[in-house]
Protein backbone atom coordinates (compact mmCIF):
# COMPACT_ATOMS: atom_id res chain seq x y z
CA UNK A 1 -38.69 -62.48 42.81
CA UNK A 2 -37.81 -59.18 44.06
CA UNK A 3 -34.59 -58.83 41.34
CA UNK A 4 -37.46 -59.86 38.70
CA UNK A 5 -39.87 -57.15 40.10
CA UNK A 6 -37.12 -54.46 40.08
CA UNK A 7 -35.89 -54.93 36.64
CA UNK A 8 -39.15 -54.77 35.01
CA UNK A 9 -39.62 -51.49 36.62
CA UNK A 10 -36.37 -50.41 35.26
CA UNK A 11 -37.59 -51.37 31.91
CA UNK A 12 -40.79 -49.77 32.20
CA UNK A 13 -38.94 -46.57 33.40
CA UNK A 14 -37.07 -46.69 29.97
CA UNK A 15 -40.00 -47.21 27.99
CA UNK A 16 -41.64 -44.48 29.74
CA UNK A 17 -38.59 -41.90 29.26
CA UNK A 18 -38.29 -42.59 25.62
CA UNK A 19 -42.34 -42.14 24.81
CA UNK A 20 -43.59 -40.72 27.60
CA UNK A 21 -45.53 -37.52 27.37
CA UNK A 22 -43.51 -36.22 30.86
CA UNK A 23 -40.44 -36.41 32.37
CA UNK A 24 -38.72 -35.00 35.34
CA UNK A 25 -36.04 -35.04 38.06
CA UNK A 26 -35.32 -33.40 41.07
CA UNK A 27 -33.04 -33.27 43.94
CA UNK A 28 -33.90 -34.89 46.76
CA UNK A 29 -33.33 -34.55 50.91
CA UNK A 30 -34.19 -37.71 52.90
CA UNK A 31 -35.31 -37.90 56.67
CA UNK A 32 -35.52 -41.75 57.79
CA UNK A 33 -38.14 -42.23 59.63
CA UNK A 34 -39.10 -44.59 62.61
CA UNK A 35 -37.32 -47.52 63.28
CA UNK A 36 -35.33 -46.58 60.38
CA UNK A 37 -34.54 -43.15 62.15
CA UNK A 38 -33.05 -45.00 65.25
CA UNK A 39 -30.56 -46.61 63.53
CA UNK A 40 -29.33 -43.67 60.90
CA UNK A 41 -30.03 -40.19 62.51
CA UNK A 42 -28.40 -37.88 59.39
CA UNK A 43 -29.87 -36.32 56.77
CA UNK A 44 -29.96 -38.16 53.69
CA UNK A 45 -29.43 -36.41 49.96
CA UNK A 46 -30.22 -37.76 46.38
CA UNK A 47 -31.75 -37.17 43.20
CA UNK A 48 -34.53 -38.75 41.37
CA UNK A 49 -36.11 -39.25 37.61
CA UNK A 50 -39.52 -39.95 36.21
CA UNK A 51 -41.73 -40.22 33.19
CA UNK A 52 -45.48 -40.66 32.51
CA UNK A 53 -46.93 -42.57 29.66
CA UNK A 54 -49.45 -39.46 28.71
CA UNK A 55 -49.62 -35.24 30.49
CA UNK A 56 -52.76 -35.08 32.64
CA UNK A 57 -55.32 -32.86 31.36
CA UNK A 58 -58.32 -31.48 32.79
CA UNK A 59 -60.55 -34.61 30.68
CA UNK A 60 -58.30 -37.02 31.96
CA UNK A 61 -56.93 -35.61 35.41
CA UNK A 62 -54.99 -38.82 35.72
CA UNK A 63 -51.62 -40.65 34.45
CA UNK A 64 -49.21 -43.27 35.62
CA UNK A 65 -45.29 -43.89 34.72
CA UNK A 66 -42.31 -45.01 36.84
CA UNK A 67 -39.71 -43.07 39.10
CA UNK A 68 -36.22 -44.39 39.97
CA UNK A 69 -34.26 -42.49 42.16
CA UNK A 70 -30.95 -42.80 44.23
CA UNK A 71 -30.38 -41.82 48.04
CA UNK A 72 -26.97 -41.59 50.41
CA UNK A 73 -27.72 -41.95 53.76
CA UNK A 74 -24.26 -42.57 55.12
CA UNK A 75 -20.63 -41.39 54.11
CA UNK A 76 -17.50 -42.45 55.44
CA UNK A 77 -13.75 -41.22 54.45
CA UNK A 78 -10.41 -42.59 56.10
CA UNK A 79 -6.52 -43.43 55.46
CA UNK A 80 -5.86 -46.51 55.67
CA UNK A 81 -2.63 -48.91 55.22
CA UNK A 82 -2.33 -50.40 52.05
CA UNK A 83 -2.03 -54.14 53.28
CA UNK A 84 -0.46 -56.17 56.11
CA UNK A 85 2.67 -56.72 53.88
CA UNK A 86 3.25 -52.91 52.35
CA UNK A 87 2.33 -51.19 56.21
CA UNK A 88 3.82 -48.52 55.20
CA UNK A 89 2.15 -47.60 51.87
CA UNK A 90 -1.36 -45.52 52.44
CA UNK A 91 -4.78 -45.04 50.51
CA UNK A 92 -8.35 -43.44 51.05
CA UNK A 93 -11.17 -45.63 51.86
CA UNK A 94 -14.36 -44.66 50.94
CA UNK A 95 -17.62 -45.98 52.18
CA UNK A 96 -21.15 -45.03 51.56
CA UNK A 97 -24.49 -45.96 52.44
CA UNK A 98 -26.52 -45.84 49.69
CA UNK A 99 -30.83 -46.73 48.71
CA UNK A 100 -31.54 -47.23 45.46
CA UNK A 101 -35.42 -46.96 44.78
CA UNK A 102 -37.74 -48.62 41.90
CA UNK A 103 -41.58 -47.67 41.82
CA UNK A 104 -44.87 -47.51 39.40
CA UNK A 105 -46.19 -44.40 39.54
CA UNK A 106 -49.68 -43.02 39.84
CA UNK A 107 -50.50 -39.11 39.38
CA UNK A 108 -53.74 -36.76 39.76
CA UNK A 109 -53.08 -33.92 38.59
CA UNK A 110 -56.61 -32.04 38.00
CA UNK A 111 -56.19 -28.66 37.68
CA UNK A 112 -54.37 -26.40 35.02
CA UNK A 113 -52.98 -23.23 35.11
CA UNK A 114 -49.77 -21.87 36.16
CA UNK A 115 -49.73 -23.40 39.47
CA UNK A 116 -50.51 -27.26 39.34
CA UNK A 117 -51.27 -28.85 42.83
CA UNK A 118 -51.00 -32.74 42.37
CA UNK A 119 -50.82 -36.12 44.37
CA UNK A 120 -49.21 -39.08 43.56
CA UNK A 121 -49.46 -42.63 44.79
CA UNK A 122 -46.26 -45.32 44.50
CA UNK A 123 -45.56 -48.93 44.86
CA UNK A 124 -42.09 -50.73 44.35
CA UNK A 125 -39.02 -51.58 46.09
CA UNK A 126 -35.87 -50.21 47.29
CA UNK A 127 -32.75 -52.00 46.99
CA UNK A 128 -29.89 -50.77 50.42
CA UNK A 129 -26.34 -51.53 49.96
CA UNK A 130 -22.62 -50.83 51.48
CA UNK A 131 -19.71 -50.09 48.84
CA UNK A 132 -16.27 -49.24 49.97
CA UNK A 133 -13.45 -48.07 47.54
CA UNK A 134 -10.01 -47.64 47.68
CA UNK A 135 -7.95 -44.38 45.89
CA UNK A 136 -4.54 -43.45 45.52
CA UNK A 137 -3.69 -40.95 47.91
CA UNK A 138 -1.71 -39.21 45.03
CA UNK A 139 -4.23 -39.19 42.18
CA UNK A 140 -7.50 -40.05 43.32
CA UNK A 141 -7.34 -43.09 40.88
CA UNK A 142 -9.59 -45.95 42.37
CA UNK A 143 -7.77 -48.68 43.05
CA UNK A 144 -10.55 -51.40 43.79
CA UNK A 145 -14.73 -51.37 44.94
CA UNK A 146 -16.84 -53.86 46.41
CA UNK A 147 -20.02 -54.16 47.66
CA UNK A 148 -19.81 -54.55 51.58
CA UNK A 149 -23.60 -55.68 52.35
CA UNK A 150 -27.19 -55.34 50.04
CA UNK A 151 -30.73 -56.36 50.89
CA UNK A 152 -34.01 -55.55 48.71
CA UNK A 153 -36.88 -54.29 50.60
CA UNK A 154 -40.76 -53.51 49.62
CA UNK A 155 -41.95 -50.15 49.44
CA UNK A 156 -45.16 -47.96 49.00
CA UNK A 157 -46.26 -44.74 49.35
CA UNK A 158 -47.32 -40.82 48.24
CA UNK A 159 -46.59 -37.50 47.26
CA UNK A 160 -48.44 -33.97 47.23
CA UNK A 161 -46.99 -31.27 45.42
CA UNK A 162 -46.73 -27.85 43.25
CA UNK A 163 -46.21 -27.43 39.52
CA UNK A 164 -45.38 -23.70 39.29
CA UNK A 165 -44.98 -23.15 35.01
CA UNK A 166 -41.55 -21.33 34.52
CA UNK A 167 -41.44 -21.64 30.58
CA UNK A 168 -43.60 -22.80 27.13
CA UNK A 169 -43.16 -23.41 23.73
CA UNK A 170 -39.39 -24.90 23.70
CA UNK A 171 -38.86 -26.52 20.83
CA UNK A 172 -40.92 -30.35 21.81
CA UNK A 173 -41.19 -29.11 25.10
CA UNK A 174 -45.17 -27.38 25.35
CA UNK A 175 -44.68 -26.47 29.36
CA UNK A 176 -41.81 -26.62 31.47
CA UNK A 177 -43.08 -26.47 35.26
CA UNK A 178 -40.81 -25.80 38.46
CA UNK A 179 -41.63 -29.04 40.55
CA UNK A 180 -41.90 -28.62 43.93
CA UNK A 181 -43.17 -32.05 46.28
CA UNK A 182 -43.23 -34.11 50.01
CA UNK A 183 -43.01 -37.83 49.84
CA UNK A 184 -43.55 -40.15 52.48
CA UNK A 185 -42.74 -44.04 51.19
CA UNK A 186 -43.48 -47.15 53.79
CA UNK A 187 -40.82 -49.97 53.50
CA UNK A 188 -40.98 -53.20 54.74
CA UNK A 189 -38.34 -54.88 56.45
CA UNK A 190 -35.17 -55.24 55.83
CA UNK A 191 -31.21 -55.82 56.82
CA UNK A 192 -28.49 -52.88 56.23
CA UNK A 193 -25.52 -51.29 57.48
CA UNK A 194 -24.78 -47.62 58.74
CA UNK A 195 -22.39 -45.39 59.39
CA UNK A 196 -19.76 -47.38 61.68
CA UNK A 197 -21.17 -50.65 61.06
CA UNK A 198 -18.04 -52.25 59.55
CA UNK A 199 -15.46 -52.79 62.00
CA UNK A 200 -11.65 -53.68 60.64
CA UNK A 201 -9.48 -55.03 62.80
CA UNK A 202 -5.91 -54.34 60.45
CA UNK A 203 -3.60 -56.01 62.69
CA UNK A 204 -5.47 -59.92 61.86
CA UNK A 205 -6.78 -58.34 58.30
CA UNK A 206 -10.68 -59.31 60.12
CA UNK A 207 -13.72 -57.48 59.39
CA UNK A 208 -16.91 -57.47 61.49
CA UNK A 209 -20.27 -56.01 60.45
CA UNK A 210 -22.59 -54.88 62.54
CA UNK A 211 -26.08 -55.44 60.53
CA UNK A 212 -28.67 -53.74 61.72
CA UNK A 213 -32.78 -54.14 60.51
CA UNK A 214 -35.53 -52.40 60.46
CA UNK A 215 -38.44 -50.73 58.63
CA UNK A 216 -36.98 -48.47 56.09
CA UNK A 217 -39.98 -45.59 55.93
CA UNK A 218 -38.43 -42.38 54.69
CA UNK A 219 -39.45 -38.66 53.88
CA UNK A 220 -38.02 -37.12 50.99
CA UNK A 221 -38.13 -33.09 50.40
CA UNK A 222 -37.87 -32.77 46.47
CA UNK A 223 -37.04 -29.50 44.28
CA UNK A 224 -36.78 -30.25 40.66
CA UNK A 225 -38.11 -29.37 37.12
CA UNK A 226 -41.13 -31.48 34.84
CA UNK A 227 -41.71 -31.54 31.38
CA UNK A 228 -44.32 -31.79 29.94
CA UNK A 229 -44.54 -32.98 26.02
């Protein structure tokens, strides 16, 4: 149900970038929060997109769209021997902690002007996975990647931010606006892995992971740029 959920959004999020009347993106920092925050205590970076199916105005002060965006919350880097039967042939492993996020999107945006205070409300899911890959120590070429460990998780929450105009009158672009926002986003449940959570034992060629779960509520800092059409 949840895979069904997140690919309409995706879809929606397409629709919405192709004939929306805004569309944004913005770097992101993330602070895990709560339960989350006892099992990954780092500071988490990212980006994220959106689009709205109309601008806000001041006669209708409201609008609603989707925003995907893309978190790391965990990076690992080590040498490691190729295999049990070539000991003495080396590569860099790569791990990383990554959330993946999926959400309609709700705006009020009343005012207008050159600085644009607005609040936004958000409901989706998040989808937290493990990948590890493998590079030649020579080239950087990747040699293989899999995906360690993924769960899908439930998410809500909001946003309050600035809209400081920076630009008008670019070609189809009426106002371009320096977008400055705080998000806080509720997530249910759910089962991931952290930094030092996959133990490899290279002698037997065993792995062990240590799963951990939790609630998965995060704060995001964002500094970005919004178009509007």
């Amino acid at each position: 149900m949840k895979k069904v959920v997140l690919l309409f959004l995706l879809s929606l999020m397409i629709t919405s970038l192709t004939k929306g009347q805004t569309i944004g993106g913005s770097f992101m920092l993330g602070f895990p929060q709560g339960e989350f925050k006892e099992n990954v205590d780092r500071l988490g970076y990212g980006f994220q997109v959106h689009g709205t199916i109309w601008a806000p105005s001041k006669m209708r002060p409201f609008t609603v769209g989707i925003n995907i965006g893309y978190l790391v919350y965990g990076e690992e880097s080590f040498k490691r021997r190729f295999s049990l039967t070539n000991p003495d042939v080396y590569v860099d492993v790569n791990r990383t902690n990554s959330l993946a996020n999926f959400h309609l999107l709700f705006q009020v945006s009343p005012f207008t002007g050159t600085v644009r205070p607005y609040i936004e409300g958000l409901f989706g899911g998040a989808y937290l996975f493990t990948s590890t890959n493998i590079e030649s120590e020579w080239n950087n070429e990747e040699i293989a990647r899999s995906t360690n460990f993924d769960d899908y998780t439930w998410s809500y929450g909001g946003s309050a931010g600035l809209l400081i105009k920076i630009a008008e009158g670019l070609g189809d672009v009426g106002v371009l606006y320096l977008d400055l926002k705080a998000r806080y986003m509720f997530g249910t449940e759910a089962e991931y892995l952290a930094e030092g959570s996959i133990t490899v034992d290279q002698n037997k060629g065993t792995v062990h992971y240590d799963v951990l779960r939790s609630k998965t509520d995060l704060l995001t800092i964002h500094l970005g740029v919004t178009a509007y059409f």
